[in-house]
Protein backbone atom coordinates (compact mmCIF):
# COMPACT_ATOMS: atom_id res chain seq x y z
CA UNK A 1 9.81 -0.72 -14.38
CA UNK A 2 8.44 1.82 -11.64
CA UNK A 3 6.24 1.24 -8.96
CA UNK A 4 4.25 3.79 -6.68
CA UNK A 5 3.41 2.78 -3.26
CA UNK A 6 0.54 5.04 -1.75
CA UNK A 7 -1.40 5.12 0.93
CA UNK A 8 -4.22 7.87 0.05
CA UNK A 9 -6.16 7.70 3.00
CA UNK A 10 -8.91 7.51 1.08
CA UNK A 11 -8.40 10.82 -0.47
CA UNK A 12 -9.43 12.45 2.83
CA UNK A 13 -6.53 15.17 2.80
CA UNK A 14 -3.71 15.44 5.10
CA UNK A 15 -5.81 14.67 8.47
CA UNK A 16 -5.17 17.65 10.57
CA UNK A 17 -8.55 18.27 11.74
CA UNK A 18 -10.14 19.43 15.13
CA UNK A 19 -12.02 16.01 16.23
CA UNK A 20 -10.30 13.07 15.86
CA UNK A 21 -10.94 10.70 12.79
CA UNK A 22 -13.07 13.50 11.70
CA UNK A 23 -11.17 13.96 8.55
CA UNK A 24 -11.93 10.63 7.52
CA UNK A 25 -15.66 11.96 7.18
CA UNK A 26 -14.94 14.38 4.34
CA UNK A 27 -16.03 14.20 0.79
CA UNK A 28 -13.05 13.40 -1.68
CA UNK A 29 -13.64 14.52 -5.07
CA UNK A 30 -11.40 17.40 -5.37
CA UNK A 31 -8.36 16.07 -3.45
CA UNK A 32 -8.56 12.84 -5.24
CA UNK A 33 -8.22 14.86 -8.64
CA UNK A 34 -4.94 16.14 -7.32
CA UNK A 35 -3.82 12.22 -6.47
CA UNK A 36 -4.99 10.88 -9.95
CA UNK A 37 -3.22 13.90 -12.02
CA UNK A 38 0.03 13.15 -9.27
CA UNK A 39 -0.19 9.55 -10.16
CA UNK A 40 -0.76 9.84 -14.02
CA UNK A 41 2.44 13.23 -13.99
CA UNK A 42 4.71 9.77 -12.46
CA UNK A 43 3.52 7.34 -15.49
CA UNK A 44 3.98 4.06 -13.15
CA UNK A 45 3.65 0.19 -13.91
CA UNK A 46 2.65 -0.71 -10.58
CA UNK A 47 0.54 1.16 -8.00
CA UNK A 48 -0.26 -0.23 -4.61
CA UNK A 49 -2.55 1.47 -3.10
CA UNK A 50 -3.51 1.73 0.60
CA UNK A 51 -6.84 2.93 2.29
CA UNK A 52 -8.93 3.35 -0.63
CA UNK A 53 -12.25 3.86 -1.15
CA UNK A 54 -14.46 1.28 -3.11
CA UNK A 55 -17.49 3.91 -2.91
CA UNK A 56 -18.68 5.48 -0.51
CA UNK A 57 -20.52 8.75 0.00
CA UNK A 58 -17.25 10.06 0.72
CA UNK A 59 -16.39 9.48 -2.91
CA UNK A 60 -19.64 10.01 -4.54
CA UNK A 61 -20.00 5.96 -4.86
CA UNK A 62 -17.13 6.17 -7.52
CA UNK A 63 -14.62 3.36 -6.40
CA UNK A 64 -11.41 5.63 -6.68
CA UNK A 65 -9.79 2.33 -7.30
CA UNK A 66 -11.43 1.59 -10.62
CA UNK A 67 -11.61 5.44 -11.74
CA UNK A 68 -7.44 5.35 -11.31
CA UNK A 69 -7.20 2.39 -13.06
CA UNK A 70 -9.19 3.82 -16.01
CA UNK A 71 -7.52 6.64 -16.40
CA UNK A 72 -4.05 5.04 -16.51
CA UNK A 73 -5.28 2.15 -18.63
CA UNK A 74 -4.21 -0.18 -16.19
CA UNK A 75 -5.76 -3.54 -15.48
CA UNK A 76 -6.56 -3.44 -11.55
CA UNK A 77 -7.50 -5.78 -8.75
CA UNK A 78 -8.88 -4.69 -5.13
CA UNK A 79 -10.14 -5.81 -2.07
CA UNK A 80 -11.66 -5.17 1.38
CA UNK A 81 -9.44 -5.16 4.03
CA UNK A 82 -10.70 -6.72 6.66
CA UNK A 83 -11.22 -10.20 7.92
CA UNK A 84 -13.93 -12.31 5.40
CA UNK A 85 -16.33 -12.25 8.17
CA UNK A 86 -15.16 -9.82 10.09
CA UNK A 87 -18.01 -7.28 11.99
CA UNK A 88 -16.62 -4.24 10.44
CA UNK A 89 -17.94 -5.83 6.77
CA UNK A 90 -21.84 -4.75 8.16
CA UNK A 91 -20.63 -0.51 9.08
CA UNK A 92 -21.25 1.84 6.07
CA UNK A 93 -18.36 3.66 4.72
CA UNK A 94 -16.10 1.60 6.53
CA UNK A 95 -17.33 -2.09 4.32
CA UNK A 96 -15.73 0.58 1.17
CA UNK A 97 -12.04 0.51 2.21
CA UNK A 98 -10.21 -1.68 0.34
CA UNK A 99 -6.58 -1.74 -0.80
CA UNK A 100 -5.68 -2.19 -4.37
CA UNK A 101 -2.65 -2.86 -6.95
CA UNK A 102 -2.96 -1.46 -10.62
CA UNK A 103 -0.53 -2.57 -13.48
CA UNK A 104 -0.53 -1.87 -17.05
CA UNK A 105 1.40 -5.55 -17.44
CA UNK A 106 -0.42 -8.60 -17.93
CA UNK A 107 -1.69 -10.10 -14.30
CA UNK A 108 -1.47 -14.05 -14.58
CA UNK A 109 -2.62 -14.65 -11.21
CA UNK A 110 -4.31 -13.31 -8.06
CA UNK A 111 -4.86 -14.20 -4.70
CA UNK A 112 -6.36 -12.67 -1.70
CA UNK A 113 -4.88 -14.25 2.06
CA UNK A 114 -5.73 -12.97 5.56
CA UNK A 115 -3.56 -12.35 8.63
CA UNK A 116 -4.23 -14.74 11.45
CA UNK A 117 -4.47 -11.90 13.68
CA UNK A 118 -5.62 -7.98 13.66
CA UNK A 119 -8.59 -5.55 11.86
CA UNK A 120 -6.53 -5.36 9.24
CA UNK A 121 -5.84 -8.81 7.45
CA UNK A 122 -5.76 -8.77 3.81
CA UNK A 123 -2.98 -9.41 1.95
CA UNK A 124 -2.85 -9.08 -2.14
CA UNK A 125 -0.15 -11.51 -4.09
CA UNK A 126 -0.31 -10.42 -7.91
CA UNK A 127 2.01 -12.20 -10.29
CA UNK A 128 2.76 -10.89 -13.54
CA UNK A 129 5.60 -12.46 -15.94
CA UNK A 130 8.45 -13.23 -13.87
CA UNK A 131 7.90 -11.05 -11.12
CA UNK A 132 4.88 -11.26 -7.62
CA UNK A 133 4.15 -8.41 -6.12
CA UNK A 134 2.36 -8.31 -2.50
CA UNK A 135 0.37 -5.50 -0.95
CA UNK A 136 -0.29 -5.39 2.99
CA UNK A 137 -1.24 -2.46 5.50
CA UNK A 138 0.21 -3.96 8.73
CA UNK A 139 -1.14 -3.66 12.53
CA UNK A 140 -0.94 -0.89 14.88
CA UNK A 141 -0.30 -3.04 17.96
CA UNK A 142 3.41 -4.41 17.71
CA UNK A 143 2.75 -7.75 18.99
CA UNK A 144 0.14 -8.12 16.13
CA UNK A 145 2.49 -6.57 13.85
CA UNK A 146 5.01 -9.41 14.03
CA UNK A 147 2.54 -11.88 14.07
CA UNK A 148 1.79 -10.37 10.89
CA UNK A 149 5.43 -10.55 9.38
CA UNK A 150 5.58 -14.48 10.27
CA UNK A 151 2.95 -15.31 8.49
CA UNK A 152 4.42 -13.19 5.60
CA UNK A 153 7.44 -15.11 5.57
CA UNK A 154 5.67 -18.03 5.51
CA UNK A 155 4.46 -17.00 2.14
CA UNK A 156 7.18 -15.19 0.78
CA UNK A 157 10.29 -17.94 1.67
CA UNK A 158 9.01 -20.86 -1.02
CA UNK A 159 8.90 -18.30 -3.76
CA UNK A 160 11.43 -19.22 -6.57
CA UNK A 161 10.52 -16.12 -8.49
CA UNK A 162 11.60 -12.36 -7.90
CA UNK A 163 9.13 -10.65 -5.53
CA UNK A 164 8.53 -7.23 -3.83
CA UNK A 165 6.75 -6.59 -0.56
CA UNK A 166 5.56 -3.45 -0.66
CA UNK A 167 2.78 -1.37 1.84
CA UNK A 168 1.94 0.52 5.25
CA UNK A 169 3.61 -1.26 7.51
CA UNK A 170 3.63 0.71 10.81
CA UNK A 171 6.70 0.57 11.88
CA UNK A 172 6.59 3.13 14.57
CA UNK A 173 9.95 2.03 15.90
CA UNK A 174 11.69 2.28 12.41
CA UNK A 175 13.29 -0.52 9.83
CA UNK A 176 14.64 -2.03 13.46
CA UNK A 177 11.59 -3.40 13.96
CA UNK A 178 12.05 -5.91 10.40
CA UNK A 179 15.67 -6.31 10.39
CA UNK A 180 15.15 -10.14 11.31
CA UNK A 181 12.70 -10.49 8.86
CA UNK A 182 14.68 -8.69 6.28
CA UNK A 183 17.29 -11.59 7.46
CA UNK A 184 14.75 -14.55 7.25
CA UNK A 185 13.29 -13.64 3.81
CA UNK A 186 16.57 -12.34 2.14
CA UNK A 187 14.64 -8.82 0.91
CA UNK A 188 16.06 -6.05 1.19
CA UNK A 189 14.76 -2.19 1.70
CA UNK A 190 14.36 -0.22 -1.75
CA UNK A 191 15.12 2.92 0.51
CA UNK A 192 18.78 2.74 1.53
CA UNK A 193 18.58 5.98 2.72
CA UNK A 194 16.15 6.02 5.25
CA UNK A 195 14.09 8.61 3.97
CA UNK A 196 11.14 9.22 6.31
CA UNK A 197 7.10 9.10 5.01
CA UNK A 198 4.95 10.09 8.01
CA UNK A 199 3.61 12.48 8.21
CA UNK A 200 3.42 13.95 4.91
CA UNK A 201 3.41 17.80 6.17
CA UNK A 202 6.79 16.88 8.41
CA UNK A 203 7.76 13.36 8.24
CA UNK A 204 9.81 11.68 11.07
CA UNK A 205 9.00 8.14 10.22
CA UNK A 206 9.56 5.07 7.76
CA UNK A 207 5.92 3.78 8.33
CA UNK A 208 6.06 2.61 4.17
CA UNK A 209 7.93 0.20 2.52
CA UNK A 210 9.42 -1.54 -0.51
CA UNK A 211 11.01 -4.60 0.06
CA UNK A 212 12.60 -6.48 -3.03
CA UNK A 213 14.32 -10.08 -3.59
CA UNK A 214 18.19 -9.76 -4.57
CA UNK A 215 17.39 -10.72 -8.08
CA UNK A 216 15.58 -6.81 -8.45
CA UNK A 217 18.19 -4.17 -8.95
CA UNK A 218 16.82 -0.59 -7.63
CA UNK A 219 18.13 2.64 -9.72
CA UNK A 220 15.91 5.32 -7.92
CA UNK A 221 14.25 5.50 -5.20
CA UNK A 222 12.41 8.86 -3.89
CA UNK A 223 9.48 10.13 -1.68
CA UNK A 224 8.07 13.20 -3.71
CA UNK A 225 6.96 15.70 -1.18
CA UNK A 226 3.28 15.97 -2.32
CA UNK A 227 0.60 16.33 0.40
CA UNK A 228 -2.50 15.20 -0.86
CA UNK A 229 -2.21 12.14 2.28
CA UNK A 230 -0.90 12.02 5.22
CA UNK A 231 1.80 9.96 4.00
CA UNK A 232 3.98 10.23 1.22
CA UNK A 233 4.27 8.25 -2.03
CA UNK A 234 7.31 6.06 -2.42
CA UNK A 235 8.49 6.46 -6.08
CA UNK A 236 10.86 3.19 -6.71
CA UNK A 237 12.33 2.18 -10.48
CA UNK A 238 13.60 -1.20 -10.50
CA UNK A 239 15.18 -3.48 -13.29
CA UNK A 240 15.11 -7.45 -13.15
């Protein structure tokens, strides 16, 4: 199977723009072409997607979500992610950015949980047959952060089933940072070589991730230097 991990920034571009968080302003259509033909070139199972927009003006209300899905013929689940009731839900544009996981195998169950703590909370669990995938986009702050990656492993440990934990996780101190949690859960990093993601135009960081149970056997593993985000896709084909 293959899975792409993404975080598309909504389909903003790169982000090197004069004013800060200007970029995340700018109208989408074209550069999100260039991600959908990217993503449809790599013919992937899964896609996680991070930072996406549901529909905004940004997008011309098309949820870029749904319009992937379509054109992979994948079935596709998404969600906003923030808190349920957090403020953020009431401010336009921002009550559009949801994360999402696409699949062209059958989805048996979904489930949405929230972090305890941070702006960003949600967490996706998707099982298919024999495998549960989970989707998160992890807090700036690091004291947040590892709040975060308790109350993963309090959902990943009771699993009896293969899973991968895959996302944004902000790691601004490097792998490091879950090398106790790697411990705790018994997943291991997909990228063996410590290939870096962030920024996309000259990447010094491992800010994304795919984390797999023992039972998942990894035969590639790459970070194709495209730069339609300011991160790169992770490109992982796996076997159970």
């Amino acid at each position: 199977m293959r899975l792409l991990l993404y975080n598309l920034r909504y389909g903003t571009g790169i982000g090197q723009f004069q004013f800060p968080w200007s970029g995340y302003l700018r109208n989408t259509t074209r550069n999100f072409t260039r991600i959908s033909r990217f993503i449809q070139s790599q013919d992937p199972d899964i896609v996680g997607l991070i930072e996406v927009d549901a529909g905004s003006y940004r997008s011309s209300r098309r949820n870029q979500a749904e319009t992937l899905a379509e054109s992979l013929g994948h079935y596709h689940i998404y969600e906003l992610k923030y808190a349920r009731h957090s403020p953020w839900l009431r401010v336009p544009v921002l009550n559009k950015q949801v994360n999402a996981l696409l699949t062209r195998e059958t989805i048996k169950t979904r489930r949405f949980h929230y972090f305890e703590r941070g702006v960003k909370r949600l967490v996706i669990e998707l099982e298919l047959d024999g495998l549960t995938i989970f989707l998160v986009h992890l807090a700036l702050t690091f004291r947040t952060r590892h709040d975060q990656l308790l109350n993963l492993y309090s959902l990943i440990k009771p699993l009896n089933v293969p899973c991968i934990l895959a996302g944004d996780f902000n790691l601004f101190l490097g792998d490091k940072e879950i090398r106790l949690f790697l411990e705790a859960t018994g997943l291991r990093n997909a990228n063996v070589t410590d290939q870096f993601t962030f920024p996309s135009w000259r990447p010094r960081r491992q800010l994304d991730f795919i984390l797999h149970s023992p039972e998942i056997k990894v035969s590639r593993f790459e970070t194709p230097t495209v730069r339609f985000s300011d991160h790169l896709p992770l490109l992982c084909d796996f076997d159970i």
